[in-house]
C-alpha atoms as a PDB file:
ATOM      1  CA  UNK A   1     103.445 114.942  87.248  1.00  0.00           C
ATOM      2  CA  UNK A   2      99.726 114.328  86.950  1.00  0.00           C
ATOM      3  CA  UNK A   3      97.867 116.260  84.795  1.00  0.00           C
ATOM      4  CA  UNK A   4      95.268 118.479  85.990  1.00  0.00           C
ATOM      5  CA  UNK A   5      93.176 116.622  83.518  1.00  0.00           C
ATOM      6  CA  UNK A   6      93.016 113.453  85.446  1.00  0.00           C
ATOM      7  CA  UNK A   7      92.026 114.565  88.550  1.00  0.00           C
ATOM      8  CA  UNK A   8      89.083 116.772  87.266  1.00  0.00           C
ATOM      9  CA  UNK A   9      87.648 113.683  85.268  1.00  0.00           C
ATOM     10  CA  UNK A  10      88.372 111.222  88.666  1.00  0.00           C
ATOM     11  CA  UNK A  11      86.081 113.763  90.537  1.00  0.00           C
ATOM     12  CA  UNK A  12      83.084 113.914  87.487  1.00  0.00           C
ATOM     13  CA  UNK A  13      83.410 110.159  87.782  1.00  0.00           C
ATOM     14  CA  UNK A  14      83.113 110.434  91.159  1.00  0.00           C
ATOM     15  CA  UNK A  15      79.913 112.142  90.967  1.00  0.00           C
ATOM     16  CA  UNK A  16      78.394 109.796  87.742  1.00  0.00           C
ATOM     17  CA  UNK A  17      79.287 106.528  88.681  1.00  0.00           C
ATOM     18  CA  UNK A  18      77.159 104.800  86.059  1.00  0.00           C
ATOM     19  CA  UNK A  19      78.056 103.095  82.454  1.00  0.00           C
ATOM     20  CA  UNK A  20      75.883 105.906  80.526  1.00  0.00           C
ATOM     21  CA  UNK A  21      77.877 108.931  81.738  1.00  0.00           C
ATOM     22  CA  UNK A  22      81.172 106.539  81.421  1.00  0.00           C
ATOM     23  CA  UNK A  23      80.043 105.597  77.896  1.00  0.00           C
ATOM     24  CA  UNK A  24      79.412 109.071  77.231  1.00  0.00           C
ATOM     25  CA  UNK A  25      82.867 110.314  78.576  1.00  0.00           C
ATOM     26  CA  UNK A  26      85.198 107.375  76.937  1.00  0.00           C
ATOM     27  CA  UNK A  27      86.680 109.621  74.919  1.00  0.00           C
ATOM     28  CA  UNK A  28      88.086 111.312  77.749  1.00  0.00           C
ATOM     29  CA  UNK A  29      88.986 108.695  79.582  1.00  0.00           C
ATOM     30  CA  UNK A  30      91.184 107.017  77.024  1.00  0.00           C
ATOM     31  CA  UNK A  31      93.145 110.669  76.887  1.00  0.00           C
ATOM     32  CA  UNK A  32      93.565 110.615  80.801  1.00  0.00           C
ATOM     33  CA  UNK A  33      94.528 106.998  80.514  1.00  0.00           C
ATOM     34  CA  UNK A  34      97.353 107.587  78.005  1.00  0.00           C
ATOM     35  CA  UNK A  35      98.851 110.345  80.887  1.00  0.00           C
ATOM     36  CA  UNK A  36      98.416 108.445  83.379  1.00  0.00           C
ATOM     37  CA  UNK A  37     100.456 105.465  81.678  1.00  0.00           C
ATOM     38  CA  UNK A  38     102.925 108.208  80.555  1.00  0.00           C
ATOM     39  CA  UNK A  39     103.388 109.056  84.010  1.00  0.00           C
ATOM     40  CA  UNK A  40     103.584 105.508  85.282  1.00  0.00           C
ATOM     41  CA  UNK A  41     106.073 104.984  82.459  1.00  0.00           C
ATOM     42  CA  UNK A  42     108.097 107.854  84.136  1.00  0.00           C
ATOM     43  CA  UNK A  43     107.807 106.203  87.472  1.00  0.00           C
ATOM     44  CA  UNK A  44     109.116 103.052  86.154  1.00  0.00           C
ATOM     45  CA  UNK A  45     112.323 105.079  84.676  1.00  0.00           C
ATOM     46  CA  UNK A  46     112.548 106.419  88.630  1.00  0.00           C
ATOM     47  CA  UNK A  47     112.408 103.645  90.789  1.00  0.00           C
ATOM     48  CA  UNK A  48     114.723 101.599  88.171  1.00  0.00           C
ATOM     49  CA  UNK A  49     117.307 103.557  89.230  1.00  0.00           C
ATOM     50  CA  UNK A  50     117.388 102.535  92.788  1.00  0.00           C
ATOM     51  CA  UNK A  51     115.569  99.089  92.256  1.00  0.00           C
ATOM     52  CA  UNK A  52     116.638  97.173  88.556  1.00  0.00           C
ATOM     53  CA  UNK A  53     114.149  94.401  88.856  1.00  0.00           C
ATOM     54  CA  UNK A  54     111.030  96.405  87.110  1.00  0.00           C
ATOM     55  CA  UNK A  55     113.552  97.937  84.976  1.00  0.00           C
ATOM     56  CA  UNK A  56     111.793  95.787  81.911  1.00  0.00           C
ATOM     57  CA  UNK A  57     108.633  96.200  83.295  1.00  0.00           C
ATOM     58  CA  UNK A  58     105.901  98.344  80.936  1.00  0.00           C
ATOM     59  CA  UNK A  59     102.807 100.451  82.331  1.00  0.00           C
ATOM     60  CA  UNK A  60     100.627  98.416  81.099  1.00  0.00           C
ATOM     61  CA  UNK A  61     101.938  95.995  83.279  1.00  0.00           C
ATOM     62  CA  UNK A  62     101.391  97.734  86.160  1.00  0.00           C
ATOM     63  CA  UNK A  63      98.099  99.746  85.417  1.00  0.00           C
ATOM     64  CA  UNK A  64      94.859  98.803  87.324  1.00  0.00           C
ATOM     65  CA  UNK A  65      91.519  98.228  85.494  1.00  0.00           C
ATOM     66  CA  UNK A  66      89.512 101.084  85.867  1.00  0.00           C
ATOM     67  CA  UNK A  67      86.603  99.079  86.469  1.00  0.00           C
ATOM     68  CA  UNK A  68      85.473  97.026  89.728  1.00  0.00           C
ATOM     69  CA  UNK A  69      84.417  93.629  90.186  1.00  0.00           C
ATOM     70  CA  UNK A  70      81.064  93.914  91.900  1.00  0.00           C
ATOM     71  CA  UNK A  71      80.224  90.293  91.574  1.00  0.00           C
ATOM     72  CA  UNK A  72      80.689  89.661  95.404  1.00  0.00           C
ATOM     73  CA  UNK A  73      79.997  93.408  96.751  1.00  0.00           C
ATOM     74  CA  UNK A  74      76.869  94.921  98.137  1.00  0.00           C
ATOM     75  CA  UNK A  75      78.454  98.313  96.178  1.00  0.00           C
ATOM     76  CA  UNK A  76      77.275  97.971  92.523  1.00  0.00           C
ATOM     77  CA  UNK A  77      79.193 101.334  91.279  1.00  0.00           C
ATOM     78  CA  UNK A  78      80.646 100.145  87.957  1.00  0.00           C
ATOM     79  CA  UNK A  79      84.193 102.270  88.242  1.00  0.00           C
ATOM     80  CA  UNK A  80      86.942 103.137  90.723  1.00  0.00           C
ATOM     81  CA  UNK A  81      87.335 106.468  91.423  1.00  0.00           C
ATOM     82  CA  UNK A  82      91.226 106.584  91.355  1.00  0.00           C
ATOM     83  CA  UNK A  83      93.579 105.654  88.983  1.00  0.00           C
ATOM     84  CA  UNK A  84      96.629 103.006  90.753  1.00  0.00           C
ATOM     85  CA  UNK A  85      99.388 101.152  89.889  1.00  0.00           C
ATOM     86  CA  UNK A  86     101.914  98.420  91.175  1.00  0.00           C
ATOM     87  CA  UNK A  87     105.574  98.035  90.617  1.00  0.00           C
ATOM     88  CA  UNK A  88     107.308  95.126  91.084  1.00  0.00           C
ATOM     89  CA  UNK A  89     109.021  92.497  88.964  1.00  0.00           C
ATOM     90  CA  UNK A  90     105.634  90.670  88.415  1.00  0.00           C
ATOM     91  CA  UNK A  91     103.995  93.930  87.888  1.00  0.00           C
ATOM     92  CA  UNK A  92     100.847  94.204  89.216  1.00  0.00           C
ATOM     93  CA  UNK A  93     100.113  91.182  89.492  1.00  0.00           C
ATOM     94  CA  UNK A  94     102.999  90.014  91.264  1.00  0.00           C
ATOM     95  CA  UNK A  95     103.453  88.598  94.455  1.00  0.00           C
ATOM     96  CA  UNK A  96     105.664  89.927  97.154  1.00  0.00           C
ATOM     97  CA  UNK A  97     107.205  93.643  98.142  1.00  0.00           C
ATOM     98  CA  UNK A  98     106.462  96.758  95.769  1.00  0.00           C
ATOM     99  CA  UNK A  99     106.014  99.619  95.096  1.00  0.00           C
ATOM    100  CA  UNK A 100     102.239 101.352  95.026  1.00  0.00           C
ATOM    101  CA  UNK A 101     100.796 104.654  93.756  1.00  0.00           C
ATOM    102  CA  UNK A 102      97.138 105.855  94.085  1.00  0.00           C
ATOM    103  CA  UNK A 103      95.382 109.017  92.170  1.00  0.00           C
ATOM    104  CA  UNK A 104      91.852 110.206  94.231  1.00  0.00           C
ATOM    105  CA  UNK A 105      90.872 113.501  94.233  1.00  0.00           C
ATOM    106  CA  UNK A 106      91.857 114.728  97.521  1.00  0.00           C
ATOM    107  CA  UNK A 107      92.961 110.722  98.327  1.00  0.00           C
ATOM    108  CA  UNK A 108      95.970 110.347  96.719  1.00  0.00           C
ATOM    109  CA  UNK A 109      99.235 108.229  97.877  1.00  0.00           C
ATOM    110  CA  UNK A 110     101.837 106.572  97.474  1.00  0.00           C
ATOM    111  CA  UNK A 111     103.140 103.259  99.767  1.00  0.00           C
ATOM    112  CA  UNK A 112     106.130 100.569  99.437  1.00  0.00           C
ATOM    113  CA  UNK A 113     106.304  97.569 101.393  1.00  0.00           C
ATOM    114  CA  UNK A 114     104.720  94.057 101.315  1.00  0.00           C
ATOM    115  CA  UNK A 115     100.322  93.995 101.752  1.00  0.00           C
ATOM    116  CA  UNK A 116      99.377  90.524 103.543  1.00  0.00           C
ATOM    117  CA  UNK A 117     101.605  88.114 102.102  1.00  0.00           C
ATOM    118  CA  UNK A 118     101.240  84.732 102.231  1.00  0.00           C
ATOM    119  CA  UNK A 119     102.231  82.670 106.155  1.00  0.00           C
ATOM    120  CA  UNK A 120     105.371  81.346 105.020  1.00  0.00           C
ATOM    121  CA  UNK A 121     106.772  84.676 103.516  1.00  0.00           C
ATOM    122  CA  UNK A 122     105.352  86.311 106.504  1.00  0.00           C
ATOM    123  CA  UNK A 123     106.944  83.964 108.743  1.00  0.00           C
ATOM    124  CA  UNK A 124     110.413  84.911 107.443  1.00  0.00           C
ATOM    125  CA  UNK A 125     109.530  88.796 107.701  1.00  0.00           C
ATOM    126  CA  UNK A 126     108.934  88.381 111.400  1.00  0.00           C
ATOM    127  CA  UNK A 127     111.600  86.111 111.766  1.00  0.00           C
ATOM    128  CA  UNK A 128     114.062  88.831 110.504  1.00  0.00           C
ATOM    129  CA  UNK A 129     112.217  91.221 112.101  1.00  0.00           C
ATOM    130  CA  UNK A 130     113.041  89.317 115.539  1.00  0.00           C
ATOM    131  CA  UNK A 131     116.601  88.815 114.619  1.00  0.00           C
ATOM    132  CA  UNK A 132     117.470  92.231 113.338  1.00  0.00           C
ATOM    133  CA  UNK A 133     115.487  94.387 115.413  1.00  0.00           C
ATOM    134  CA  UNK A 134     118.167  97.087 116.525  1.00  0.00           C
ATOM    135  CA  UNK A 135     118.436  97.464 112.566  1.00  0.00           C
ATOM    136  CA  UNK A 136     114.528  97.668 112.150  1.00  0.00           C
ATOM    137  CA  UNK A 137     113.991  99.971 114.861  1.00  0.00           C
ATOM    138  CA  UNK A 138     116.770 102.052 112.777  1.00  0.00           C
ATOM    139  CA  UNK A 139     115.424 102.288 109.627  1.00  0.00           C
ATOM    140  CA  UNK A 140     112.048 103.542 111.175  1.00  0.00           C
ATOM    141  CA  UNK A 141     113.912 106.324 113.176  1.00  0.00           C
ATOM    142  CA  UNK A 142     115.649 107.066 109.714  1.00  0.00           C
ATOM    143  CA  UNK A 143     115.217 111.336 109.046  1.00  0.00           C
ATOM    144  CA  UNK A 144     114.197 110.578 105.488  1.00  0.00           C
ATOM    145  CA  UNK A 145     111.502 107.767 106.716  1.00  0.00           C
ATOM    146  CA  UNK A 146     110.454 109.714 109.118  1.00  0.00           C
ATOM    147  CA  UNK A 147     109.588 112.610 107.052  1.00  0.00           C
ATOM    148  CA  UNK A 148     108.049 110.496 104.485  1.00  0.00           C
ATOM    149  CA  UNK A 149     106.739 107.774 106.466  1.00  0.00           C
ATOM    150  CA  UNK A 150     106.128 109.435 110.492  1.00  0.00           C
ATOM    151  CA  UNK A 151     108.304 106.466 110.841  1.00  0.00           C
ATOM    152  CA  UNK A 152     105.582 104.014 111.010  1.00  0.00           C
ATOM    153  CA  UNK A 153     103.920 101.124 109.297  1.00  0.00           C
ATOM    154  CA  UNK A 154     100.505 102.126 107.639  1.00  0.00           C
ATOM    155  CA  UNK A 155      98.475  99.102 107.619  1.00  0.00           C
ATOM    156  CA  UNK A 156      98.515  98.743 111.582  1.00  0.00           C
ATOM    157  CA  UNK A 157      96.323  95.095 111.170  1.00  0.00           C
ATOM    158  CA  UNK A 158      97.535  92.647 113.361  1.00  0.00           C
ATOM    159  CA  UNK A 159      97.367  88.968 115.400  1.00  0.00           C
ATOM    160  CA  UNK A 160      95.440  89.772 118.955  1.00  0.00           C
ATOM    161  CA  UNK A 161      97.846  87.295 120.389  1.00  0.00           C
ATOM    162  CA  UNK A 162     101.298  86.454 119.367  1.00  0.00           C
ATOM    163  CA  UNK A 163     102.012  84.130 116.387  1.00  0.00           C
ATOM    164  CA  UNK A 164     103.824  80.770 117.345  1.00  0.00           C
ATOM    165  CA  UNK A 165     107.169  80.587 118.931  1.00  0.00           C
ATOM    166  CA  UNK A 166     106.759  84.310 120.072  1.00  0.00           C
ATOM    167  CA  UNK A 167     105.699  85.673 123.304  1.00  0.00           C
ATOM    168  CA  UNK A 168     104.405  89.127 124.262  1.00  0.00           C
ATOM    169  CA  UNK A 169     107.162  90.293 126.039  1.00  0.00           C
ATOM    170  CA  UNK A 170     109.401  90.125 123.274  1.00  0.00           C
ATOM    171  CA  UNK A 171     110.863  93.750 122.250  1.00  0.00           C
ATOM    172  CA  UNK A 172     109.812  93.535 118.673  1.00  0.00           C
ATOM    173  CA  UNK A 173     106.101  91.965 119.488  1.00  0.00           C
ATOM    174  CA  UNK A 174     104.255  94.968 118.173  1.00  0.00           C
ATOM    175  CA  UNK A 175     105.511  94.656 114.724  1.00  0.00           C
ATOM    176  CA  UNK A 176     105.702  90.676 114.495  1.00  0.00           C
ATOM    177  CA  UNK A 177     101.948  90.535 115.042  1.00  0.00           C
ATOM    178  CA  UNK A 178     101.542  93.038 112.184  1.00  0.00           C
ATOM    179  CA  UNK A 179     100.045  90.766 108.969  1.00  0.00           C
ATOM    180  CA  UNK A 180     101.407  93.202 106.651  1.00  0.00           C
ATOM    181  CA  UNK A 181     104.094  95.495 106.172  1.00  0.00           C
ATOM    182  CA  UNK A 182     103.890  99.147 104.069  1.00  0.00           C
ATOM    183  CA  UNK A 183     105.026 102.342 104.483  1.00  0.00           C
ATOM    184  CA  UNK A 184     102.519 105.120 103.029  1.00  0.00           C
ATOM    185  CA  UNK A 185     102.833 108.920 102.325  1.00  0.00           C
ATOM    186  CA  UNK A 186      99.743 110.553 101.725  1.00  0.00           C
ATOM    187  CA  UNK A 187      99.787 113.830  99.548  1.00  0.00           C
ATOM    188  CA  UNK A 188      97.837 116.962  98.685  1.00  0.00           C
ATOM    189  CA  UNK A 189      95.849 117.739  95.477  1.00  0.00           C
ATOM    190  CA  UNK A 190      98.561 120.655  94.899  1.00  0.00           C
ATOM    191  CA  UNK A 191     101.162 118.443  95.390  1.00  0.00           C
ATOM    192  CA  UNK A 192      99.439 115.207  93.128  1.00  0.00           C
ATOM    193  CA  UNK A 193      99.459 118.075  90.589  1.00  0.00           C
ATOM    194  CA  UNK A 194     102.970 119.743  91.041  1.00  0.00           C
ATOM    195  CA  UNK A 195     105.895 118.702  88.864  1.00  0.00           C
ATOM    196  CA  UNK A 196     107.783 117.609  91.709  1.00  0.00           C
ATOM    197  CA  UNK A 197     105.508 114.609  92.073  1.00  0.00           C
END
């Protein structure tokens, strides 16, 4: 569960986006930190029991900086307005499929999948993709994906043309052009908030 805490300080953030009101409000941030790592710490307990290799993992691990890097971006806002985290066996800064979750006031979700992974791992996802496509086509159609999911692939980026040794008319062409693949469920501030989370 999130606390009710974290979401009303994400949205005053939100509004004073500036070191002097974050400087002024540390305090408070440190508390909603703590809870949120609590509840990360939770999440790690949960998906261990399906997935063992974050079972050793720690939030801290998998806790995003608060702060952005505005070196290279025209926005000069010093924070993030959500709290997020990554779960996989490099933690969050490991490479390969995961597990995501994202606290915004009104913005929150959660996702699972792979985000543009490097050619050669992507290669062998659209190779298997390609080779196993009844079972693919499956798992999307799945009544627990689909109620989760809307049985689709979030990040809908893709190749204009297909990739090497494919051609358009091949069955599965819509997802082997995709360049990443993650399934997201978006949910409601009631629901960030309810002890079902």
């Amino acid at each position: 569960m999130i606390q009710p805490s974290i979401i009303k300080f994400l949205s005053a953030l939100k509004k004073n986006n500036n070191k002097q009101w974050f400087d002024t409000h540390r305090n408070q941030y440190e508390l909603i930190k703590k809870e949120f790592r609590l509840f990360v710490g939770q999440l790690i307990n949960s998906i261990a029991v399906f997935d063992n290799s974050i079972n050793f993992l720690e939030p801290k691990d998998c806790v995003f900086r608060i702060n952005r890097d505005v070196r290279f971006s025209k926005d000069k806002r010093p924070y993030k307005n959500n709290l997020a985290a990554y779960f996989n066996k490099g933690g969050k800064k490991g490479g390969g499929a995961g597990y995501y979750i994202h606290i915004e006031p009104g913005k929150s979700y959660m996702a699972a999948g792979v985000w543009m992974p490097p050619s050669e791992e992507l290669s062998k996802i659209r190779q298997e993709i390609d080779y196993n496509f009844d079972e693919w086509k499956k798992l999307l159609s799945e009544k627990s994906f689909k109620k989760y999911f809307n049985g689709t692939i979030a990040f809908k980026e893709s190749l204009v043309r297909p990739p090497k040794g494919y051609t358009e008319d091949n069955p599965a062409i819509e997802y082997i052009k995709l360049k990443s693949f993650v399934a997201m469920c978006s949910f409601t501030q009631e629901e960030t908030t309810s002890k079902d989370l």
